[in-house]
PDB file of N, CA and C in Angstrom:
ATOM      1  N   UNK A   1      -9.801  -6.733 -10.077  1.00  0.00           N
ATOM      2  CA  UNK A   1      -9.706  -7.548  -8.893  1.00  0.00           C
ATOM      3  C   UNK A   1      -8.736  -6.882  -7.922  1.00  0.00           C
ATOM      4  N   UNK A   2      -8.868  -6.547  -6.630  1.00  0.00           N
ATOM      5  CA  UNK A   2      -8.169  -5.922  -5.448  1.00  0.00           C
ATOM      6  C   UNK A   2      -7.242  -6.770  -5.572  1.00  0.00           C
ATOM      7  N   UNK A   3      -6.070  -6.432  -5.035  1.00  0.00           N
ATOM      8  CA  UNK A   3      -5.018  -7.124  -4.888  1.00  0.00           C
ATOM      9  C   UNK A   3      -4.192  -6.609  -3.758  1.00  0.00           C
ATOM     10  N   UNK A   4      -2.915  -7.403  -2.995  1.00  0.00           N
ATOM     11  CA  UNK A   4      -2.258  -6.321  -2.423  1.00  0.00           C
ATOM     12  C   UNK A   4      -1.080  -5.834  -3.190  1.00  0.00           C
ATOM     13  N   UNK A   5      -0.961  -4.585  -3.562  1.00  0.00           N
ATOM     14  CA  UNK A   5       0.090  -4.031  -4.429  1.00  0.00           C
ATOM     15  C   UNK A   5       1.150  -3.966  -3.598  1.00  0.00           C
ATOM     16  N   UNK A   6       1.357  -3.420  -2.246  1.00  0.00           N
ATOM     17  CA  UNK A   6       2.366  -3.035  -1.842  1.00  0.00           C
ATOM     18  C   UNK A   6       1.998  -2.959  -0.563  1.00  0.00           C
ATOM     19  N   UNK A   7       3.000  -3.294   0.562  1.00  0.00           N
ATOM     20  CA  UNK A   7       3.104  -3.404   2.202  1.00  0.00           C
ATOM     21  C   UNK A   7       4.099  -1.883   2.313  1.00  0.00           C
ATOM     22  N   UNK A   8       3.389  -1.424   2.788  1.00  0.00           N
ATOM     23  CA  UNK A   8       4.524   0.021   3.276  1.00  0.00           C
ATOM     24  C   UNK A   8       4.972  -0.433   4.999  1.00  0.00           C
ATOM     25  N   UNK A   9       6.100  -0.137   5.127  1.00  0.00           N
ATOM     26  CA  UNK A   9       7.252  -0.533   6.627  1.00  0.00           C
ATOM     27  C   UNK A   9       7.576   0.669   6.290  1.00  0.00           C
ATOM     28  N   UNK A  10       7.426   1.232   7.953  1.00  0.00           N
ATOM     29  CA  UNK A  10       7.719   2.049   8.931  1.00  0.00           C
ATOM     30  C   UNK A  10       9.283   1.755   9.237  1.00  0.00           C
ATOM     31  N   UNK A  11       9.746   2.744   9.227  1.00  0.00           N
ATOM     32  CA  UNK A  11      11.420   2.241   9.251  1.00  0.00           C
ATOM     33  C   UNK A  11      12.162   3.649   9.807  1.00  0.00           C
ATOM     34  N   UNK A  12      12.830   3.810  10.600  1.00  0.00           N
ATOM     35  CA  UNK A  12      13.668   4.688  10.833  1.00  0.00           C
ATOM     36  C   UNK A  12      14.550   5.258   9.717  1.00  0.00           C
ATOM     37  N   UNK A  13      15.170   4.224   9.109  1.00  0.00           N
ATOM     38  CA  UNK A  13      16.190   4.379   7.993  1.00  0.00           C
ATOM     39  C   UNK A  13      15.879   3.602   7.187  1.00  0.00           C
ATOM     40  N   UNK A  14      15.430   4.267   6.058  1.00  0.00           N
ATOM     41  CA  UNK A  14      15.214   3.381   5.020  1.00  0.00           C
ATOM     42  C   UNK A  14      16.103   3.277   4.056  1.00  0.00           C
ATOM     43  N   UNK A  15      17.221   3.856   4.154  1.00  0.00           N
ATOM     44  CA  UNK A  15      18.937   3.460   3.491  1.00  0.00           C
ATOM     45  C   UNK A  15      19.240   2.007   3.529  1.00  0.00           C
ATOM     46  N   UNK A  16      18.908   2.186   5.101  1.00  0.00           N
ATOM     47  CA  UNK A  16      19.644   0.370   5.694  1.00  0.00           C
ATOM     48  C   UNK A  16      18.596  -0.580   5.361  1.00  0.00           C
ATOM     49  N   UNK A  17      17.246   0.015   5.959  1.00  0.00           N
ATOM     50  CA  UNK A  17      16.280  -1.290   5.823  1.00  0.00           C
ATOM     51  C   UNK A  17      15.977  -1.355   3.936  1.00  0.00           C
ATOM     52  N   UNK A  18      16.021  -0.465   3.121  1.00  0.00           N
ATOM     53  CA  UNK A  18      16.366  -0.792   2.091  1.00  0.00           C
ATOM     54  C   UNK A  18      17.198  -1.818   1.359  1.00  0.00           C
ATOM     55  N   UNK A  19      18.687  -1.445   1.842  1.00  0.00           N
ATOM     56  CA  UNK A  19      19.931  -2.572   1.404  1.00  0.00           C
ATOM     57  C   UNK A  19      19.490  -4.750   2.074  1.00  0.00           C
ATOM     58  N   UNK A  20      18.906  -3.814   3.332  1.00  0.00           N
ATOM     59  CA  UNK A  20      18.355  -5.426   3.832  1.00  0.00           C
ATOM     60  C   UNK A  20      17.218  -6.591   3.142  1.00  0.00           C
ATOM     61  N   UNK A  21      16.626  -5.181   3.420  1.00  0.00           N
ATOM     62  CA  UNK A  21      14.876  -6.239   2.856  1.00  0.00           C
ATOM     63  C   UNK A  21      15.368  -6.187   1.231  1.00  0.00           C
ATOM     64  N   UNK A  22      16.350  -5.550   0.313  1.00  0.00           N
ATOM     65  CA  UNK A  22      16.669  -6.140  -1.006  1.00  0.00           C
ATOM     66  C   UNK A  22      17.186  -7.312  -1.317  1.00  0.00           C
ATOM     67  N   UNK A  23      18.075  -7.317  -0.303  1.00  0.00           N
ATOM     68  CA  UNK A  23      19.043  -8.803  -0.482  1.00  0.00           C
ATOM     69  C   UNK A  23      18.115  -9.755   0.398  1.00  0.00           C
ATOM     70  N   UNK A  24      17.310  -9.661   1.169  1.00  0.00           N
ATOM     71  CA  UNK A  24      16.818 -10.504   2.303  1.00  0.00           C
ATOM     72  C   UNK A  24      15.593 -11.253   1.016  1.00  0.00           C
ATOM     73  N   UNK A  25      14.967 -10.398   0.262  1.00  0.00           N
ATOM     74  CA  UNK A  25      13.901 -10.856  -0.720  1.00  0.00           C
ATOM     75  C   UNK A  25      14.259 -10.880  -2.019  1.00  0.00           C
ATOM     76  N   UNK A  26      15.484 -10.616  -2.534  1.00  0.00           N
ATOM     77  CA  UNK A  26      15.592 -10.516  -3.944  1.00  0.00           C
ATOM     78  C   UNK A  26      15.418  -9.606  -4.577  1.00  0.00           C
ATOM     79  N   UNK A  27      14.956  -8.548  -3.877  1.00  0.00           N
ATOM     80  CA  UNK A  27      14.119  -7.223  -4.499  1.00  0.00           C
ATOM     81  C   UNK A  27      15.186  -6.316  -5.122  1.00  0.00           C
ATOM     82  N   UNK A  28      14.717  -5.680  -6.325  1.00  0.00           N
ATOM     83  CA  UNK A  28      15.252  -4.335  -6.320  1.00  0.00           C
ATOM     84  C   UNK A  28      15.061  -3.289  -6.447  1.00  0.00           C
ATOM     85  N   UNK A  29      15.723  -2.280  -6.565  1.00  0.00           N
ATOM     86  CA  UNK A  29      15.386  -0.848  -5.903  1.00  0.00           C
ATOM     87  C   UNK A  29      14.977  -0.544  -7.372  1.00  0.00           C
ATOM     88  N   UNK A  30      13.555   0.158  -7.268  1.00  0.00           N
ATOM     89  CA  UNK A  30      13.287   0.977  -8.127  1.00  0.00           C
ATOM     90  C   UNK A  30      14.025   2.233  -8.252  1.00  0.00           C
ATOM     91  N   UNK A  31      13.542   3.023  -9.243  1.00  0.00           N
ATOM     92  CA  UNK A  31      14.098   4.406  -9.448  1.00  0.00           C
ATOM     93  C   UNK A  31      13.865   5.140  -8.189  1.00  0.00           C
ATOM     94  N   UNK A  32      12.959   5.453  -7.373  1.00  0.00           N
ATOM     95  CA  UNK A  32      12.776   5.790  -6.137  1.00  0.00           C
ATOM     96  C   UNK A  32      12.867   5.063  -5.141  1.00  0.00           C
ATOM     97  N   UNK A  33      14.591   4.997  -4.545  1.00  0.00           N
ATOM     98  CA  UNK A  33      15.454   3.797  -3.829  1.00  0.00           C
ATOM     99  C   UNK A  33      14.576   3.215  -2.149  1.00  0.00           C
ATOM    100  N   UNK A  34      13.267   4.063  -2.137  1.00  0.00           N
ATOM    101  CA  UNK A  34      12.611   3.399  -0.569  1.00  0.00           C
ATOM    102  C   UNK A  34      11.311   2.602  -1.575  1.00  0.00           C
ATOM    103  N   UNK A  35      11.355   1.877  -2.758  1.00  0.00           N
ATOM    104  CA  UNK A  35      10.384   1.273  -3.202  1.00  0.00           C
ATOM    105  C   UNK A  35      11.438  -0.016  -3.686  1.00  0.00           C
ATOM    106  N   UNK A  36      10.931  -0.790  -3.197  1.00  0.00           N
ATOM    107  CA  UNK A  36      11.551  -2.313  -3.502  1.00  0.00           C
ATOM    108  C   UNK A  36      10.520  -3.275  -4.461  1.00  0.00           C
ATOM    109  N   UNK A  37      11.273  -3.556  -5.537  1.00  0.00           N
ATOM    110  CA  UNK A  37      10.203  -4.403  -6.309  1.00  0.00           C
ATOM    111  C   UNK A  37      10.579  -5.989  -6.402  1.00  0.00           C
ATOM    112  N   UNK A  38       9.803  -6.568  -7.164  1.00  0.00           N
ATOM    113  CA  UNK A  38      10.091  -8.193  -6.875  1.00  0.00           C
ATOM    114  C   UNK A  38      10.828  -7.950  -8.222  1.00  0.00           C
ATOM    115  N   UNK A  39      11.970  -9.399  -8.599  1.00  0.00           N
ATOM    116  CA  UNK A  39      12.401  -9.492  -9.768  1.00  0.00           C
ATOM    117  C   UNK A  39      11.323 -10.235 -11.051  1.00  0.00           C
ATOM    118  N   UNK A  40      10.368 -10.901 -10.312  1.00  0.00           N
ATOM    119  CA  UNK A  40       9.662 -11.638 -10.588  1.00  0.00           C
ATOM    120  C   UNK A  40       8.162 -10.839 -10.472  1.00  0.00           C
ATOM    121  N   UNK A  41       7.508 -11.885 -11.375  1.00  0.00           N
ATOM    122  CA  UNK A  41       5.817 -11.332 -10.855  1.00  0.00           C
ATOM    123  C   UNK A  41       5.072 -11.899 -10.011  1.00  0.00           C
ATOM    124  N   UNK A  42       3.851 -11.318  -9.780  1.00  0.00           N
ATOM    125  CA  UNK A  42       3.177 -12.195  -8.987  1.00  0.00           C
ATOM    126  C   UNK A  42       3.746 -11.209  -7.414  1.00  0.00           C
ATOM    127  N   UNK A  43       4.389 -10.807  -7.120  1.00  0.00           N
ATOM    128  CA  UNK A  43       4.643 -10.471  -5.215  1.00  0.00           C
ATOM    129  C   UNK A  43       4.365  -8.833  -5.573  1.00  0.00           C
ATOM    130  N   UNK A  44       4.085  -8.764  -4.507  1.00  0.00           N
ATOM    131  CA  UNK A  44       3.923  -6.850  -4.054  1.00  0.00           C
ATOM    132  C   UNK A  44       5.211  -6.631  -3.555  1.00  0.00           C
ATOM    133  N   UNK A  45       5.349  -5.284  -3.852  1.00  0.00           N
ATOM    134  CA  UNK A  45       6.434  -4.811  -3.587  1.00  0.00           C
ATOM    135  C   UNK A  45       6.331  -4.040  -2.466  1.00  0.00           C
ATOM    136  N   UNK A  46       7.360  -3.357  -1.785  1.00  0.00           N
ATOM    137  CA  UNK A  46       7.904  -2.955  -0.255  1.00  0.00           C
ATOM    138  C   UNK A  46       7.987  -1.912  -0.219  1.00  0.00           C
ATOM    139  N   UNK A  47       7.043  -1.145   0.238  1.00  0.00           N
ATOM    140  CA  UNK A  47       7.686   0.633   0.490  1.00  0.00           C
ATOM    141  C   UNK A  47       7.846   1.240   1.577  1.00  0.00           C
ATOM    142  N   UNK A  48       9.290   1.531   1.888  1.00  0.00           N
ATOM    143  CA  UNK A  48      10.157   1.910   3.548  1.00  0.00           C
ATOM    144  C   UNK A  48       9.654   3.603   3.306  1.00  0.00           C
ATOM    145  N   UNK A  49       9.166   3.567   4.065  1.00  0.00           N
ATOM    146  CA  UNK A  49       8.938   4.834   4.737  1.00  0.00           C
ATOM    147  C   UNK A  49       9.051   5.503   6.534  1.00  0.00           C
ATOM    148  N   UNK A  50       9.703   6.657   6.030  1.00  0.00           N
ATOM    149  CA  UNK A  50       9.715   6.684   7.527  1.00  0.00           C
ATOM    150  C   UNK A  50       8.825   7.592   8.411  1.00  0.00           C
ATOM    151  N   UNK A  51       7.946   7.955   8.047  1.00  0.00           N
ATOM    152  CA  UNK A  51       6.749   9.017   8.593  1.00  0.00           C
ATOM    153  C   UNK A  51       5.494   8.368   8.504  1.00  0.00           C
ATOM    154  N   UNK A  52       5.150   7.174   7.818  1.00  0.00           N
ATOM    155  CA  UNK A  52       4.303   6.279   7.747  1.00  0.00           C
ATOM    156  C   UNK A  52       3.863   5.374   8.612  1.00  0.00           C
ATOM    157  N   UNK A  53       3.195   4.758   9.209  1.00  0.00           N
ATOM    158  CA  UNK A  53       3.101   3.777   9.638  1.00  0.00           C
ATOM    159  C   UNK A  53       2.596   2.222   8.873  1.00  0.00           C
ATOM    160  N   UNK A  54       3.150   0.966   9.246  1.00  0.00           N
ATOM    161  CA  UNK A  54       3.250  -0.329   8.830  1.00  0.00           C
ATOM    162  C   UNK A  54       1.604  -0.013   8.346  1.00  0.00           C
ATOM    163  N   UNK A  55       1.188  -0.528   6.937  1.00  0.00           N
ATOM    164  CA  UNK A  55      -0.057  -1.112   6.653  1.00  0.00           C
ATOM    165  C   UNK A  55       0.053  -1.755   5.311  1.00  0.00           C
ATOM    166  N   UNK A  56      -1.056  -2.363   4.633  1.00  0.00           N
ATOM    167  CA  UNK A  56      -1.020  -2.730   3.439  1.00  0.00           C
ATOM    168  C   UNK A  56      -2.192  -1.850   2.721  1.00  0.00           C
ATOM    169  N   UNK A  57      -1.347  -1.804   1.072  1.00  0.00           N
ATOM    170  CA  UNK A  57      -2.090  -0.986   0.097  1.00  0.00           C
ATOM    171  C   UNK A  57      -2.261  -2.005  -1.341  1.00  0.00           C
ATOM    172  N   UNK A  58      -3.656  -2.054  -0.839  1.00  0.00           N
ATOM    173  CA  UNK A  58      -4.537  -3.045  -1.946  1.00  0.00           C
ATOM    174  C   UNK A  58      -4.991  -1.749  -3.068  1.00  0.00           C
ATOM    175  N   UNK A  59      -4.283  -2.719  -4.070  1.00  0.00           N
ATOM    176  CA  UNK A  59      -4.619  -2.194  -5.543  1.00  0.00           C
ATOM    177  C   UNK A  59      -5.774  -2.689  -6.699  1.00  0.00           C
ATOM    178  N   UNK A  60      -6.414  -1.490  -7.075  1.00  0.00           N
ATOM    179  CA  UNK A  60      -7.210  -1.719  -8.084  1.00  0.00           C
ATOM    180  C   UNK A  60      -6.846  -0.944  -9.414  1.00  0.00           C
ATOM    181  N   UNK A  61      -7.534  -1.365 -10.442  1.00  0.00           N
ATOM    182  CA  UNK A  61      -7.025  -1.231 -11.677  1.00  0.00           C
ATOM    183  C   UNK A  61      -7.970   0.503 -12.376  1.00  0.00           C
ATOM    184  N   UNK A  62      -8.799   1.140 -11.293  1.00  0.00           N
ATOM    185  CA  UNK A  62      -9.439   2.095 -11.796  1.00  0.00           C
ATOM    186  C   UNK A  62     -10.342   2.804 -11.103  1.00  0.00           C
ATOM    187  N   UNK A  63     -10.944   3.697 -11.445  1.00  0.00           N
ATOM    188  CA  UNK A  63     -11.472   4.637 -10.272  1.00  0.00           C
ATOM    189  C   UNK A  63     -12.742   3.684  -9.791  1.00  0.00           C
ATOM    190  N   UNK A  64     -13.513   3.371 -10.800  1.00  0.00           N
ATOM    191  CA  UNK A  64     -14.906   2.949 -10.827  1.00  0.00           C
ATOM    192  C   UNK A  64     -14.485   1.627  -9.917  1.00  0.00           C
ATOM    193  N   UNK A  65     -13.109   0.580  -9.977  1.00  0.00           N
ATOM    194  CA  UNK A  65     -13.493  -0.888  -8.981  1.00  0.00           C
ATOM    195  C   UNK A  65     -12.806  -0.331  -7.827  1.00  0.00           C
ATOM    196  N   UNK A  66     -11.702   1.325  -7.700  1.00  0.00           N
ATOM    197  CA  UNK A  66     -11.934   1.202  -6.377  1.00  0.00           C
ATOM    198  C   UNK A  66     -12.994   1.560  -5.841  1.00  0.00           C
ATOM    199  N   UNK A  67     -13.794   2.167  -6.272  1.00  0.00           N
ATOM    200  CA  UNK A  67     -15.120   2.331  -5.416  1.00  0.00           C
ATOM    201  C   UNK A  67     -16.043   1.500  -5.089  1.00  0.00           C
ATOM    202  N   UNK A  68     -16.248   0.548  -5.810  1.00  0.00           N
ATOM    203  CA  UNK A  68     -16.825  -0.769  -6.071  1.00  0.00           C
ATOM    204  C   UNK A  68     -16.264  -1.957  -4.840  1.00  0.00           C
ATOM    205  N   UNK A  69     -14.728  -1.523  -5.219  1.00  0.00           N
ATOM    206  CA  UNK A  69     -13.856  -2.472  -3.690  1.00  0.00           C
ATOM    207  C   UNK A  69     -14.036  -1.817  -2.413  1.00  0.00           C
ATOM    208  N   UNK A  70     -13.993  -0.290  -2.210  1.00  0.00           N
ATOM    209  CA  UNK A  70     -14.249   0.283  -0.662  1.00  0.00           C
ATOM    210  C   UNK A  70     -15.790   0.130  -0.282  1.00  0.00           C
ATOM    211  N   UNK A  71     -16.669   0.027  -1.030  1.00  0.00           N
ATOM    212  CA  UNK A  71     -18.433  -0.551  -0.774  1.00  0.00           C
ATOM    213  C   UNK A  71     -18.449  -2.187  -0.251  1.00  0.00           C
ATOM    214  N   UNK A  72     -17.779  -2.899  -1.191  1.00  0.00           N
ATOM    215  CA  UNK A  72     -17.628  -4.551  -0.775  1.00  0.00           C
ATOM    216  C   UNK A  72     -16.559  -4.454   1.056  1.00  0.00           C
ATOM    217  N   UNK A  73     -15.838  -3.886   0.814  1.00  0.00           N
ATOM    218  CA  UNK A  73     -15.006  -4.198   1.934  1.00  0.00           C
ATOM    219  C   UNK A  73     -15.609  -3.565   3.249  1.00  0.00           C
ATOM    220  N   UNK A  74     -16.461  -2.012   2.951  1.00  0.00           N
ATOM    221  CA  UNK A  74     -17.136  -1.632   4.044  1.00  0.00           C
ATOM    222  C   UNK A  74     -18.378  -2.565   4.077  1.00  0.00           C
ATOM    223  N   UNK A  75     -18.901  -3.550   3.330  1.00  0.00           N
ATOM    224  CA  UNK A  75     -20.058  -4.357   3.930  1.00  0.00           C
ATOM    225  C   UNK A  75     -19.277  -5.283   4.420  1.00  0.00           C
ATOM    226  N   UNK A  76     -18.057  -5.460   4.721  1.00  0.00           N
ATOM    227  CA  UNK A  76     -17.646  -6.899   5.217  1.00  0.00           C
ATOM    228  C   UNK A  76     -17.119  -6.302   6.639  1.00  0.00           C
ATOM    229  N   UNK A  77     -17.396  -5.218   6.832  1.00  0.00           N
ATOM    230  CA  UNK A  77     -17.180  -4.505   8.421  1.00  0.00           C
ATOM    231  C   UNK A  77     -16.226  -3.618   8.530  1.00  0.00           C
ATOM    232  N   UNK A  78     -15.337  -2.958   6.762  1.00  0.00           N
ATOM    233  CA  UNK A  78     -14.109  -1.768   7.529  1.00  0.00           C
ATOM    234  C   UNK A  78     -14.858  -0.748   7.479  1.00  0.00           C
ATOM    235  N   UNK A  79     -14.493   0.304   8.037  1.00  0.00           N
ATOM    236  CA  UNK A  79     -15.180   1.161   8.285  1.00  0.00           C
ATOM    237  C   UNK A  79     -14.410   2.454   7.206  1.00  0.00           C
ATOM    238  N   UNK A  80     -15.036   3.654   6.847  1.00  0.00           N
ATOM    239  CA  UNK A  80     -14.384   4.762   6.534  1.00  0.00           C
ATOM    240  C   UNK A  80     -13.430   5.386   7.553  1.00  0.00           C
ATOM    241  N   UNK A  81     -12.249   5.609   7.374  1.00  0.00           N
ATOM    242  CA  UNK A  81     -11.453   6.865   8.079  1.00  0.00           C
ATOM    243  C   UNK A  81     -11.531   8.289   7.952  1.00  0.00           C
ATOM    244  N   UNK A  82     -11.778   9.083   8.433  1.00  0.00           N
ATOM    245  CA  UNK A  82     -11.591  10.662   8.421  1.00  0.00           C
ATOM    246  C   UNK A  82     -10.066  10.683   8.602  1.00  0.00           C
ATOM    247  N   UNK A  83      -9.680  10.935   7.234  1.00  0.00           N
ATOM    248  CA  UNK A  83      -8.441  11.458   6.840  1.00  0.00           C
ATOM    249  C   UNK A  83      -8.203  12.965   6.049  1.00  0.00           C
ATOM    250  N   UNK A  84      -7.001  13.398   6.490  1.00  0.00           N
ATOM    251  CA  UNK A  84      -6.629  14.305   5.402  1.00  0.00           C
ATOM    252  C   UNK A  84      -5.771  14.254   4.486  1.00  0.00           C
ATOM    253  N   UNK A  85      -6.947  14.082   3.060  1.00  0.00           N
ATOM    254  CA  UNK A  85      -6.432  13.741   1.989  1.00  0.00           C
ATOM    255  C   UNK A  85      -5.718  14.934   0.855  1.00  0.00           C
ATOM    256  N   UNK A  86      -4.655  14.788  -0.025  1.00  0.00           N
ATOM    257  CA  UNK A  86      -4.348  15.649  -0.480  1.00  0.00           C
ATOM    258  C   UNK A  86      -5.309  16.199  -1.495  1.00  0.00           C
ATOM    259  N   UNK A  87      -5.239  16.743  -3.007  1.00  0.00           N
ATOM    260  CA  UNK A  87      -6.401  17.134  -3.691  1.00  0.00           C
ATOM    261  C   UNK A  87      -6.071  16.052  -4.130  1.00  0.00           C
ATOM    262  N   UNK A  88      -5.024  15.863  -5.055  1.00  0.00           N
ATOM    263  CA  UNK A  88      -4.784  14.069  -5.850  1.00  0.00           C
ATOM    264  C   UNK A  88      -4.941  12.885  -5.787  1.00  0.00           C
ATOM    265  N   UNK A  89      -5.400  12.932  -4.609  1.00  0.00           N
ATOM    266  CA  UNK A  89      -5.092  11.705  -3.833  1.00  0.00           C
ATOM    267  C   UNK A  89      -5.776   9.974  -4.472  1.00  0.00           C
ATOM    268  N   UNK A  90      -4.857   9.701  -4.647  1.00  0.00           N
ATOM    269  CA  UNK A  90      -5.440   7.866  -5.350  1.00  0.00           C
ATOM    270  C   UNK A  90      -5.391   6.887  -4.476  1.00  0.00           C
ATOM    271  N   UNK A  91      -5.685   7.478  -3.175  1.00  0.00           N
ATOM    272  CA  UNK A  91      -6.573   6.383  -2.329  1.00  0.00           C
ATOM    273  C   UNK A  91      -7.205   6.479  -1.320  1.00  0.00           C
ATOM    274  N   UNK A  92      -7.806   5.530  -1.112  1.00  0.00           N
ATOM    275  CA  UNK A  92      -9.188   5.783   0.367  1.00  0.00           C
ATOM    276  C   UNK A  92      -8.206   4.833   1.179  1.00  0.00           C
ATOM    277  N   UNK A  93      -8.442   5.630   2.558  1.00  0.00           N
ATOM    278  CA  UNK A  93      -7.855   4.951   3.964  1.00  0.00           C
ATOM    279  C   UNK A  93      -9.019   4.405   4.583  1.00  0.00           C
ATOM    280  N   UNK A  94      -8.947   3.089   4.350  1.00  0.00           N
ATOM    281  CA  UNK A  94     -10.415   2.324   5.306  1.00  0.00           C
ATOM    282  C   UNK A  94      -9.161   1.959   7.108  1.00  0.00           C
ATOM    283  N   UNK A  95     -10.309   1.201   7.360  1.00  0.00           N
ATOM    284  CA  UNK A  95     -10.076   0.692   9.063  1.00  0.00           C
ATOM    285  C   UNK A  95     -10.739  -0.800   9.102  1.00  0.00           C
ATOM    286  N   UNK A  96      -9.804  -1.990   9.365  1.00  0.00           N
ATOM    287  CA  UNK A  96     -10.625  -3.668   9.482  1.00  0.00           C
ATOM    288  C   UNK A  96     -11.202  -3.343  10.460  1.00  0.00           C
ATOM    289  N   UNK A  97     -12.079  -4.140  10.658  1.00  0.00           N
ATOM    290  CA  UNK A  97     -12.916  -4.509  11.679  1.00  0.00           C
ATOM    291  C   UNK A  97     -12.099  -4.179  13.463  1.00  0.00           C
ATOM    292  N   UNK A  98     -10.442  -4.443  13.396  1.00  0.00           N
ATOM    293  CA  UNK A  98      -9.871  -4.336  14.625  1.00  0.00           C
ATOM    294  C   UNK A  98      -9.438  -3.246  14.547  1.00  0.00           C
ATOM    295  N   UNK A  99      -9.631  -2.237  13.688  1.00  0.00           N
ATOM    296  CA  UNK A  99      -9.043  -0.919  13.556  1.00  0.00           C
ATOM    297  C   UNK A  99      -7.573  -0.416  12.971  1.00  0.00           C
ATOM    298  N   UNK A 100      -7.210  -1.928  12.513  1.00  0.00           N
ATOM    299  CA  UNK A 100      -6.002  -1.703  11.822  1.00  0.00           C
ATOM    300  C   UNK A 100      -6.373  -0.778  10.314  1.00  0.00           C
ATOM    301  N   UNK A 101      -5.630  -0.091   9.911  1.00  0.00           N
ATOM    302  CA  UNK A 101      -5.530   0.430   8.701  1.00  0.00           C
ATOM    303  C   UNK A 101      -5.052  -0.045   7.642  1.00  0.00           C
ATOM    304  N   UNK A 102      -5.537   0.745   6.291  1.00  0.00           N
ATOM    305  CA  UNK A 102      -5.226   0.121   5.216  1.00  0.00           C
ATOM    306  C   UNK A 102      -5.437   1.486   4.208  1.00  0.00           C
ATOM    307  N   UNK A 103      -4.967   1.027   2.937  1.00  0.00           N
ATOM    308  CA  UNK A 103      -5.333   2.069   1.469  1.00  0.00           C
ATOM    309  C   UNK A 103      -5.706   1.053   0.781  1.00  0.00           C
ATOM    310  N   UNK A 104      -6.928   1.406   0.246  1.00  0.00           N
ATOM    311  CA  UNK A 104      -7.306   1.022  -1.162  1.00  0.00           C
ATOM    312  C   UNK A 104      -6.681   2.031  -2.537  1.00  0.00           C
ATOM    313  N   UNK A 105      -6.237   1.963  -3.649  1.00  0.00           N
ATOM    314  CA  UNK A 105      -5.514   2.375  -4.367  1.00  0.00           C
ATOM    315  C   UNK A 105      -5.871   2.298  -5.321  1.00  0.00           C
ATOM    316  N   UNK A 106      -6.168   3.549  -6.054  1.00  0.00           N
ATOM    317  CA  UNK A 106      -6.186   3.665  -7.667  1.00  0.00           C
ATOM    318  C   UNK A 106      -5.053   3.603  -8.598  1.00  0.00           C
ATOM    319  N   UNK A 107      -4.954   2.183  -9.400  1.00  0.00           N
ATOM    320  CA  UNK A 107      -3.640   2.143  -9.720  1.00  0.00           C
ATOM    321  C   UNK A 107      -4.198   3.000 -11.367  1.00  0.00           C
ATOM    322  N   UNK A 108      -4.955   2.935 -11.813  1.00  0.00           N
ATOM    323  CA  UNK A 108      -5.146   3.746 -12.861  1.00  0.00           C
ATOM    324  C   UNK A 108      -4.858   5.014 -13.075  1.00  0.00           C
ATOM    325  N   UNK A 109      -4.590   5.851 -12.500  1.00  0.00           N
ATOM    326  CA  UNK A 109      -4.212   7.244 -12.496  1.00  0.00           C
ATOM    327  C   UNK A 109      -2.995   7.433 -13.173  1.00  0.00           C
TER     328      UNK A 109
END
């Protein structure tokens, strides 16, 4: 089942907006200090980046339902992006219907 795993924020400094959005949500810093996790289950976690831009990255559990999820979501109107992807890469960059962006995500890898 798709889910959203994680909201990536665009951040200048992700030192500060780190220390904030931890205490602001409860979160804490994973081992890699620009990934904020919930203490709890159930919430997606926060990843400050600063070369990124703001989107959300919906997670699936394997290669076969993300492909299965980027077919369902392109019949509901996102479209494919022409991106450049690395060779590894564990996810497809779709586009909603308004052209906002997104990743679908292979959390299986």
């Amino acid at each position: 089942m798709i889910r959203i795993g994680a909201i990536v924020m665009s951040t200048a400094d992700t030192e500060r907006a780190g220390s904030f959005w931890s205490q602001a949500l409860g979160y804490d810093r994973a081992a890699n200090p620009d990934f904020l996790v919930p203490r709890g289950s159930g919430a997606c976690r926060l990843h400050l980046d600063g070369q990124d831009r703001t989107h959300l990255d919906l997670w699936t559990d394997s290669e076969a339902e993300q492909r299965l999820e980027v077919e369902r979501l392109v019949s509901l109107g996102a479209s494919r992006v022409d991106w450049d992807y690395p060779e590894d890469a564990d996810f497809v960059v779709l586009a909603d219907p308004t052209g906002t962006l997104f990743c679908v995500v292979d959390t299986g890898r």
